[in-house]
Protein backbone atom coordinates (compact mmCIF):
# COMPACT_ATOMS: atom_id res chain seq x y z
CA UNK A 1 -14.83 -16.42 -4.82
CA UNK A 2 -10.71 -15.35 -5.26
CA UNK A 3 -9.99 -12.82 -2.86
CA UNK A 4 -9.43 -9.34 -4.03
CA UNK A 5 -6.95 -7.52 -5.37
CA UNK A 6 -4.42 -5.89 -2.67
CA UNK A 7 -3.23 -2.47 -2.99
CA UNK A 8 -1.49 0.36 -0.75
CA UNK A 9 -3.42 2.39 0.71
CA UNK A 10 -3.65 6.70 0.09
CA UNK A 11 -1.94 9.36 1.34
CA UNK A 12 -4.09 11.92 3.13
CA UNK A 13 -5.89 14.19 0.23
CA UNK A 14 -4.15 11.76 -2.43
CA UNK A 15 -6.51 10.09 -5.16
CA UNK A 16 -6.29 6.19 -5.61
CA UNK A 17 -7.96 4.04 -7.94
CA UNK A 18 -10.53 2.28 -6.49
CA UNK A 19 -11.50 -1.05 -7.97
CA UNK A 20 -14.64 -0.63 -10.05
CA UNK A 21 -17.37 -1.32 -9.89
CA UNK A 22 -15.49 -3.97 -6.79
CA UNK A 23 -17.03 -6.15 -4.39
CA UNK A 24 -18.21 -4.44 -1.06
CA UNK A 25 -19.07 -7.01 2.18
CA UNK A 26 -21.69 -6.01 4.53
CA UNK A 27 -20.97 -7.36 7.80
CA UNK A 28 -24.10 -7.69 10.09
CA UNK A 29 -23.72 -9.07 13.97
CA UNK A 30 -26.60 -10.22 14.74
CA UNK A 31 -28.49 -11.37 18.20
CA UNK A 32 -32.17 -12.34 19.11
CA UNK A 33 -33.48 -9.77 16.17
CA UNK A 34 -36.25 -11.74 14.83
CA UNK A 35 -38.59 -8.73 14.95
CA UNK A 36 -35.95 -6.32 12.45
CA UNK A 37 -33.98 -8.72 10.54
CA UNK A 38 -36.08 -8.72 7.56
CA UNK A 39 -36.93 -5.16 7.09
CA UNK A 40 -32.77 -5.03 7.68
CA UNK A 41 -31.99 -7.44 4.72
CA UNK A 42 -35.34 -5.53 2.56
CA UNK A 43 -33.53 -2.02 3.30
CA UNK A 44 -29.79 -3.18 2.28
CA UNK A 45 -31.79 -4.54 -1.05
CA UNK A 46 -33.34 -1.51 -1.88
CA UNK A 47 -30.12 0.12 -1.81
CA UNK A 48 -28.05 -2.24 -4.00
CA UNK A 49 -28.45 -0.82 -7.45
CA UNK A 50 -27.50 2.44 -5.84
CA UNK A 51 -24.17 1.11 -4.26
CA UNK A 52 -22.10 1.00 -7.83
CA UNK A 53 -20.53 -2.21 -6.12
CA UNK A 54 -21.51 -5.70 -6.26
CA UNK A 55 -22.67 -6.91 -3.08
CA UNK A 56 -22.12 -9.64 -0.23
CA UNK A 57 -23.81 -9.68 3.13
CA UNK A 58 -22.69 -11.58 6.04
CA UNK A 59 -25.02 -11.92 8.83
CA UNK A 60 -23.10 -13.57 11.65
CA UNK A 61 -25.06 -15.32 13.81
CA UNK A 62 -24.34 -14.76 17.51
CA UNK A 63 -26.07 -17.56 19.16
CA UNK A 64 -29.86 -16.09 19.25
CA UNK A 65 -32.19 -17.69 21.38
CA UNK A 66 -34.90 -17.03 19.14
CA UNK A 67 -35.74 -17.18 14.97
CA UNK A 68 -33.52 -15.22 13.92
CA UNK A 69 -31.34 -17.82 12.50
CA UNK A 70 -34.19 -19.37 11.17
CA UNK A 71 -35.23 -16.57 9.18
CA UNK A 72 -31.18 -15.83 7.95
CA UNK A 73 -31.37 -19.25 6.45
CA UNK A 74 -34.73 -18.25 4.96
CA UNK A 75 -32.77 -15.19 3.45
CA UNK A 76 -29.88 -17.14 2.24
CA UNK A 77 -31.86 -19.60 -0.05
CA UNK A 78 -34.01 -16.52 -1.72
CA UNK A 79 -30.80 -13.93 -2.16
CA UNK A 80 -27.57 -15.62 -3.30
CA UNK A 81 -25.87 -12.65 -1.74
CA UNK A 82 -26.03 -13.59 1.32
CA UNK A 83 -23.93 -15.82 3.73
CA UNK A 84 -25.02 -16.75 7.10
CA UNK A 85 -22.39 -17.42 9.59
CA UNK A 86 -23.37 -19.50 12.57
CA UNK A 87 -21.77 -19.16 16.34
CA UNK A 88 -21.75 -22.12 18.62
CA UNK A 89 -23.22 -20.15 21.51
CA UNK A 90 -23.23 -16.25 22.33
CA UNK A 91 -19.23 -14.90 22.02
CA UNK A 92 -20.41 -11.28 21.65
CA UNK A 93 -20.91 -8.15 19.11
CA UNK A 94 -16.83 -7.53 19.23
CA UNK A 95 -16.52 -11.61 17.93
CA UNK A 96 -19.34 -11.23 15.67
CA UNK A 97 -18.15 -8.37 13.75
CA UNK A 98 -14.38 -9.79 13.93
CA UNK A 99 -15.50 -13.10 12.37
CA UNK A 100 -17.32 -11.39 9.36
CA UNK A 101 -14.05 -9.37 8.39
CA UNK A 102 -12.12 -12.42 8.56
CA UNK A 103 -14.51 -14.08 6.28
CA UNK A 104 -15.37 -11.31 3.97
CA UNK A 105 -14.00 -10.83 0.77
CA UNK A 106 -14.74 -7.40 -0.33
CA UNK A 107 -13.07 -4.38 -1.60
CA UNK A 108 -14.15 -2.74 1.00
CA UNK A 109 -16.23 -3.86 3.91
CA UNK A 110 -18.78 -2.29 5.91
CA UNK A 111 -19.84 -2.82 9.57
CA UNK A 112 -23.18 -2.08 10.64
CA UNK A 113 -25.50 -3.67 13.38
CA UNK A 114 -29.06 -5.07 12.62
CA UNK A 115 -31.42 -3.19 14.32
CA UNK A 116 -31.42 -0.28 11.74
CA UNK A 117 -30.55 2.34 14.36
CA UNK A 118 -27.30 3.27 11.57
CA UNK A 119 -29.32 3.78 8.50
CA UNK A 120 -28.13 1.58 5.47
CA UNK A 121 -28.63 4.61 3.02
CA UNK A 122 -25.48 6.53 4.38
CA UNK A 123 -23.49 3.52 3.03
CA UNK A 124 -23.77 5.21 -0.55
CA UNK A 125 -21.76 8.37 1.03
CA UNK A 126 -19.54 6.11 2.75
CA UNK A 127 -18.43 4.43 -0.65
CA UNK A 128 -18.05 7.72 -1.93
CA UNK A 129 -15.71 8.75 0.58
CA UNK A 130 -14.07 5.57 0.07
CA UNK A 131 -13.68 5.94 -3.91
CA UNK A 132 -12.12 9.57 -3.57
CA UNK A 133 -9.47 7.83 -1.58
CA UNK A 134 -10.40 7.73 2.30
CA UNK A 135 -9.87 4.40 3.52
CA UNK A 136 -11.75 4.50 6.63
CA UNK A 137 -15.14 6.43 6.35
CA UNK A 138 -16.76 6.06 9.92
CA UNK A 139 -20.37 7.41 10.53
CA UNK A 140 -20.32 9.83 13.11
CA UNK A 141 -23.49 10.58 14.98
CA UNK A 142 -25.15 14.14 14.97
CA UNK A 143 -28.23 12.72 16.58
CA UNK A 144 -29.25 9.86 18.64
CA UNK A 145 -33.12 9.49 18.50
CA UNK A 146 -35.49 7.48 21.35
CA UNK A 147 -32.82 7.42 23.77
CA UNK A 148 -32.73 9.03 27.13
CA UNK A 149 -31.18 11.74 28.25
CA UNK A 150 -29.32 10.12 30.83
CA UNK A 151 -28.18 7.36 27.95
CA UNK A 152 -26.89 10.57 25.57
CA UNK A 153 -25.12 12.43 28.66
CA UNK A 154 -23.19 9.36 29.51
CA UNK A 155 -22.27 8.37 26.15
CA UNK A 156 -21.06 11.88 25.17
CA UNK A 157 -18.49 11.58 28.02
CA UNK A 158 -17.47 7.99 28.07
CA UNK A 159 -16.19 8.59 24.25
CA UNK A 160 -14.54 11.51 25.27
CA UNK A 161 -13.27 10.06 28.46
CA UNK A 162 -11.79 7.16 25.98
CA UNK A 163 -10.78 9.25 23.41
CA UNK A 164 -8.45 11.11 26.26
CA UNK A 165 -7.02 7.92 27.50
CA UNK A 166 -5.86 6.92 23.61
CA UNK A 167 -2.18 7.46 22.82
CA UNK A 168 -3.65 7.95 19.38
CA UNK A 169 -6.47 9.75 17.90
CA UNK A 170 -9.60 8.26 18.75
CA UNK A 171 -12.68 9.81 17.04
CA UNK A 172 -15.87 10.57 19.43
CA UNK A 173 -19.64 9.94 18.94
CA UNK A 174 -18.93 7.33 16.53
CA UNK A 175 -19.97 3.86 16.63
CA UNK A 176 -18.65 0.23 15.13
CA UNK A 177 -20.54 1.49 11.87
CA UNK A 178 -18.16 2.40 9.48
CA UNK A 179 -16.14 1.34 5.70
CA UNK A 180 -12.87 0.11 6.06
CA UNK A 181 -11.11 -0.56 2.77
CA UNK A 182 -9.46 -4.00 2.24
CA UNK A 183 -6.09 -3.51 3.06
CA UNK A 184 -7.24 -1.82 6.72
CA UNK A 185 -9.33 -4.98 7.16
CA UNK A 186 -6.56 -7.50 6.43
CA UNK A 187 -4.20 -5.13 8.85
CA UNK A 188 -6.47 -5.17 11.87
CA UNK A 189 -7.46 -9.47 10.94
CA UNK A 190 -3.53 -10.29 11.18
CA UNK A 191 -3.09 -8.71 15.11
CA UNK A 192 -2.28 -11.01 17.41
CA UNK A 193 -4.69 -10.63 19.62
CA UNK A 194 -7.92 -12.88 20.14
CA UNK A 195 -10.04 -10.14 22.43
CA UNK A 196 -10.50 -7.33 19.94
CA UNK A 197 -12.12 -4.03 20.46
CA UNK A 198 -12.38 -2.74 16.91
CA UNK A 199 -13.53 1.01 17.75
CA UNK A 200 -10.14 1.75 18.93
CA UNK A 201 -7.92 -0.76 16.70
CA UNK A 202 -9.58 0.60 13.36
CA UNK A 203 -7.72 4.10 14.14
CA UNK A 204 -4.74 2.55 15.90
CA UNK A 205 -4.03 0.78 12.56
CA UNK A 206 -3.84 4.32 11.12
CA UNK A 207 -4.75 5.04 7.16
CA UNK A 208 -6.88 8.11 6.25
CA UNK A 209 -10.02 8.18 7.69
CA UNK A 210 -13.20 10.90 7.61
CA UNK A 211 -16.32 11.27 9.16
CA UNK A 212 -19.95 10.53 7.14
CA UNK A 213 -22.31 12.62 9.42
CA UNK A 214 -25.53 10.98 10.10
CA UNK A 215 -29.20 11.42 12.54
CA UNK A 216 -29.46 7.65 14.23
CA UNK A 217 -32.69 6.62 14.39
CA UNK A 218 -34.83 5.47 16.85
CA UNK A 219 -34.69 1.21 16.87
CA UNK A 220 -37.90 0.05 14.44
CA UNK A 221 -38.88 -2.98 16.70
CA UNK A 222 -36.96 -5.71 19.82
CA UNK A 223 -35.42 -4.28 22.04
CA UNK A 224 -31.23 -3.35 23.34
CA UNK A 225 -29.50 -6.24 23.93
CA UNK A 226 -27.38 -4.49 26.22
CA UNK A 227 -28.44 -4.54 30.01
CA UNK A 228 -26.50 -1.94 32.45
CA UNK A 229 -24.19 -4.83 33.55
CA UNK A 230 -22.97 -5.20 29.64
CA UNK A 231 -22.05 -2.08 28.90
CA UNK A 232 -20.03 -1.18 31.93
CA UNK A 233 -18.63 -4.21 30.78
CA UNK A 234 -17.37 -3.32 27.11
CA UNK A 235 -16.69 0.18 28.77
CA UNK A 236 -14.12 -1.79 30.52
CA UNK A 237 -13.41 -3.99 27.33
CA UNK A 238 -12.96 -0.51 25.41
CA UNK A 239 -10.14 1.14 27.94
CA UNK A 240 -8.89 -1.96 29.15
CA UNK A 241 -7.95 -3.82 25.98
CA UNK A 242 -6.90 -0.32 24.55
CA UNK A 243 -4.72 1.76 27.12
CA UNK A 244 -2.33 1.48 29.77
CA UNK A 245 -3.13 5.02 31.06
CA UNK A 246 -5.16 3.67 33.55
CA UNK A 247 -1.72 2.28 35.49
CA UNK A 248 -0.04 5.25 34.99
CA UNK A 249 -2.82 7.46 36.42
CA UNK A 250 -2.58 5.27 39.68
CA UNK A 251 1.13 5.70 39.87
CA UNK A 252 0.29 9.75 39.57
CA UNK A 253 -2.34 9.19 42.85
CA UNK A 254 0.42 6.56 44.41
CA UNK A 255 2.93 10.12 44.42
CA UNK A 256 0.27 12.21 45.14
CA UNK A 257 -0.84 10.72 48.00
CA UNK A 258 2.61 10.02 48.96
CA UNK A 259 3.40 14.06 48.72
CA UNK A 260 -0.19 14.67 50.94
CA UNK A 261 1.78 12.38 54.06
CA UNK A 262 5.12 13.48 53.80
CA UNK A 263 3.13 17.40 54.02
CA UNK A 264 1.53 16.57 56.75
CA UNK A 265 4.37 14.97 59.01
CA UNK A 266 6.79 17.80 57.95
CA UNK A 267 3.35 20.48 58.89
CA UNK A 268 3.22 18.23 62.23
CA UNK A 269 6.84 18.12 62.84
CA UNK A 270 7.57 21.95 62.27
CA UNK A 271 4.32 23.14 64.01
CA UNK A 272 2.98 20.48 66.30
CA UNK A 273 -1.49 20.23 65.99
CA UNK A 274 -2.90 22.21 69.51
CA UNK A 275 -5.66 19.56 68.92
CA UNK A 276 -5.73 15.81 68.42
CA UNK A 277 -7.24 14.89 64.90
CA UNK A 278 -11.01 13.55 65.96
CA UNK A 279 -11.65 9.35 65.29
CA UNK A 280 -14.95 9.70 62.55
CA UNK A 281 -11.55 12.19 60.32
CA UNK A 282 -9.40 9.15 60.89
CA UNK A 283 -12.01 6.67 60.02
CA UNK A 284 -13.21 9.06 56.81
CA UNK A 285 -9.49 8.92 55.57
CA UNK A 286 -8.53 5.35 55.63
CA UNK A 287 -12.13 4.68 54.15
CA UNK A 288 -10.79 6.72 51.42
CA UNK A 289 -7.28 5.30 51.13
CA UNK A 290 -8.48 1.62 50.99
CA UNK A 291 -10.92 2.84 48.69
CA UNK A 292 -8.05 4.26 46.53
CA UNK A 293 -5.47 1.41 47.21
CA UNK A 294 -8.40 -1.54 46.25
CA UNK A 295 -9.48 0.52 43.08
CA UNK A 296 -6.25 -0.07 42.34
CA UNK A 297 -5.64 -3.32 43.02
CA UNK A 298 -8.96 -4.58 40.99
CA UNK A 299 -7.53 -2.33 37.80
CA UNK A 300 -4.27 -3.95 37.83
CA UNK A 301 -6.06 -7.23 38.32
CA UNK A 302 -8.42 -6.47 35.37
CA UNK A 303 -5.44 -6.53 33.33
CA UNK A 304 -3.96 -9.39 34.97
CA UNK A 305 -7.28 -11.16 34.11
CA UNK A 306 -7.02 -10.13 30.15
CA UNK A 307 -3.14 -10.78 29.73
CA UNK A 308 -4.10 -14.55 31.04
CA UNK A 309 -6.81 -15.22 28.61
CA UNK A 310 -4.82 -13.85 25.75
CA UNK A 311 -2.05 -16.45 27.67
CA UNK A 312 -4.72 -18.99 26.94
CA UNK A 313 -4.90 -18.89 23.16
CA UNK A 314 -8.62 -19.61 23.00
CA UNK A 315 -10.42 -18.70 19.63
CA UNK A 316 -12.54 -15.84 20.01
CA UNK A 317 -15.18 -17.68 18.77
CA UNK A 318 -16.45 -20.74 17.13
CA UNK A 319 -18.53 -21.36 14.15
CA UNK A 320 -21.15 -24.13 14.50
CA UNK A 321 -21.90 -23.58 10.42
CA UNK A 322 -21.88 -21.83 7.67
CA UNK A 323 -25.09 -21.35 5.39
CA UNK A 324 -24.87 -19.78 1.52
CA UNK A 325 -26.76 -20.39 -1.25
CA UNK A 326 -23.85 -20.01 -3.64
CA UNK A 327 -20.81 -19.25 -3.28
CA UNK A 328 -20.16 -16.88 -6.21
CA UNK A 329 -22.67 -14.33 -5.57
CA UNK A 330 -23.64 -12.49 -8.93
CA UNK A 331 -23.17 -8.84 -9.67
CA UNK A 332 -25.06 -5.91 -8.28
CA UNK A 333 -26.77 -3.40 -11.06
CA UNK A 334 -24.09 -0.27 -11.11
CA UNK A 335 -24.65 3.16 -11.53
CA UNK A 336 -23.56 4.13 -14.77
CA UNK A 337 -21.60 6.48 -13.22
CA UNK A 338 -19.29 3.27 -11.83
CA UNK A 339 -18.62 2.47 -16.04
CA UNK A 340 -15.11 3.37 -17.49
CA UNK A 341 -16.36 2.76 -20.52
C-alpha cells in the first residue's frame, strides 16, 4: 500500500480538503484481552460502512500471556483489513500505540485501546471533526462508568496537576483515544526520542485540535491491566518525560527554605530565644529537611535515569512478526455523503 498523500495542515477555523473518501488506521494496543478482543474487532465492523473512509486496523500485540494473539491471527485471515503486529515480549501501552503510528498508513489515524471502555461509535464524530479541518480530535471524557470514586477523584487531579506542570496547553480528562491527521502523526513519529508519552507530545506538536465529548463505559469483560505500582509509574512517565518544572519547583523550596534559616538566625540574633528549642522540634525538623533534600535527590535522579536510557539508543520495542492477510486491504462501503460526484 503507497503511503498517503502529505499535505499542510489548517489554520484554526480554516477549511481544508480532506482526502475522500481516504484511508483511516485504527491503532489498537493490545494486552492479555482474550475475553474483549472479538466483540472489539465485531464493534469496529459494524461501524465501517458508517466511517465514509476505507479502513485498516492494527492490533499491536504487546506480548500477552494468553490467546489473544491467537485469536488476532484468527481475525487477520477472515478480515483482510486487519494487520497484526507482534512484540517480542511486553514493552508497554506507550510502545504499542507508538509502533502502530509508525506502521500505519492512513489519512488519518485513530488510537483507541481494546477493552471498549472508549466506544468505537464516537470515531464517526471524530472523522467529522477531522473533515471540517481539525487535525487532532481527542475524546474527552464526561463520564467514567464502573470505576471508583477514589479512581475518578485521583484522576481528575493528576490531569490537572499535569496539565499545570505543561509549558503548553495540555487538555484534561482526556485519554490516548483520539484522531490525529497524517501529517501530526508523521510529526510526532520523526522525534528523537525512543521513550514517548504521546498524551502530552500530541499537543506539544501543536495543530488545531477539539474535543469529541463522550460517557466511557464500564469495561465489557478481563480485567485493568494496570496494578497501583503501574500507574504511579506512567504518572511518573507522564511528568517526567514531559516537564522540567519539577527541578525548578525544588530550586523554589531550595530558596525557600534557605529564606526560613537565614529568618530565624537574624530572629535569634536580634532577639535571643528565653527558652532552648526542645529535642522531639529538632528531631521533627531535620525529619522534614532530609525528607525534602532526598525527594529531591530521587527526582533529579529520575531524570538522570531517563536521560541515560535515551543515552542508550535502545529501540522502544521489537517486533517478533508481523501477520496480514493482504497487504492491500480493499475499500470500505462510503456514505454517499463522502461522493464528489
Amino acid at each position: 500500500m503507497n503511503p498517503p498523500e502529505r499535505h499542510d495542515p489548517a489554520a484554526p477555523g480554516q477549511s481544508i480538503e480532506r482526502p475522500c473518501p481516504g484511508l483511516l488506521s485504527i491503532v489498537i494496543p493490545c494486552y492479555n484481552e482474550e475475553a474483549v478482543i472479538e466483540e472489539t474487532h465485531a464493534r469496529i465492523s459494524r461501524i465501517a460502512p458508517r466511517l465514509g473512509m476505507e479502513l485498516e486496523v492494527l492490533y499491536v500485540d504487546d506480548g500477552s500471556q494468553d490467546s489473544t494473539l491467537k485469536k488476532l491471527k484468527q481475525l487477520a485471515v477472515e478480515d483482510s483489513r486487519i494487520v497484526v503486529i507482534e512484540f517480542s515480549r511486553n514493552f508497554g501501552q506507550q510502545a504499542a500505540m507508538s509502533a502502530g503510528l509508525e506502521m500505519a498508513q492512513g489519512d488519518a489515524v485513530v488510537l483507541i485501546d481494546a477493552d471498549l471502555q472508549d466506544p468505537p461509535e464516537v470515531i464517526i464524530e471524530m472523522i467529522a471533526k477531522w473533515r471540517a479541518g481539525v487535525d487532532v480530535a481527542y475524546g474527552r471524557r464526561k463520564s467514567r462508568d464502573g470505576e471508583s470514586t477514589f479512581k475518578l477523584v485521583t484522576a481528575s487531579l493528576f490531569y490537572r496537576f499535569f496539565a499545570m506542570l505543561m509549558p503548553y496547553p495540555v487538555p484534561v480528562d482526556t485519554g490516548d483515544f483520539k484522531l490525529c491527521d497524517r501529517v501530526v502523526v508523521d510529526t510526532v513519529c520523526a522525534l528523537p526520542e525512543k521513550r514517548r508519552y504521546l498524551r502530552s507530545l500530541v499537543p506539544w506538536a501543536g495543530f488545531h485540535h477539539a474535543p469529541v465529548d463522550y460517557d466511557r463505559e464500564a469495561r465489557t469483560a478481563g480485567e485493568t491491566k494496570y496494578s497501583a505500582f503501574r500507574l504511579l509509574s506512567l504518572a511518573a512517565d507522564a511528568v517526567l518525560l514531559s516537564s522540567d518544572k519539577p527541578v525548578r519547583i525544588i530550586w523554589f523550596l531550595a530558596a525557600l527554605f534557605a529564606f526560613v534559616g537565614a529568618s530565624g538566625i537574624l530572629a535569634g540574633l536580634v532577639s535571643p530565644p528565653k527558652e532552648t528549642v526542645s529535642l522531639p522540634t529538632i528531631l521533627a525538623l531535620l525529619g522534614f529537611i532530609s525528607a525534602a533534600q532526598t525527594a529531591a535527590i530521587a527526582i533529579v535522579g529520575e531524570y538522570v535515569v531517563r536521560s541515560y536510557r535515551e543515552a542508550q539508543a535502545r529501540p522502544s520495542f521489537i517486533m517478533r512478526g508481523r501477520t496480514a492477510s493482504n497487504d492491500q486491504a480493499p475499500a470500505t462501503p462510503v456514505d454517499e455523503a463522502c461522493n464528489t460526484d
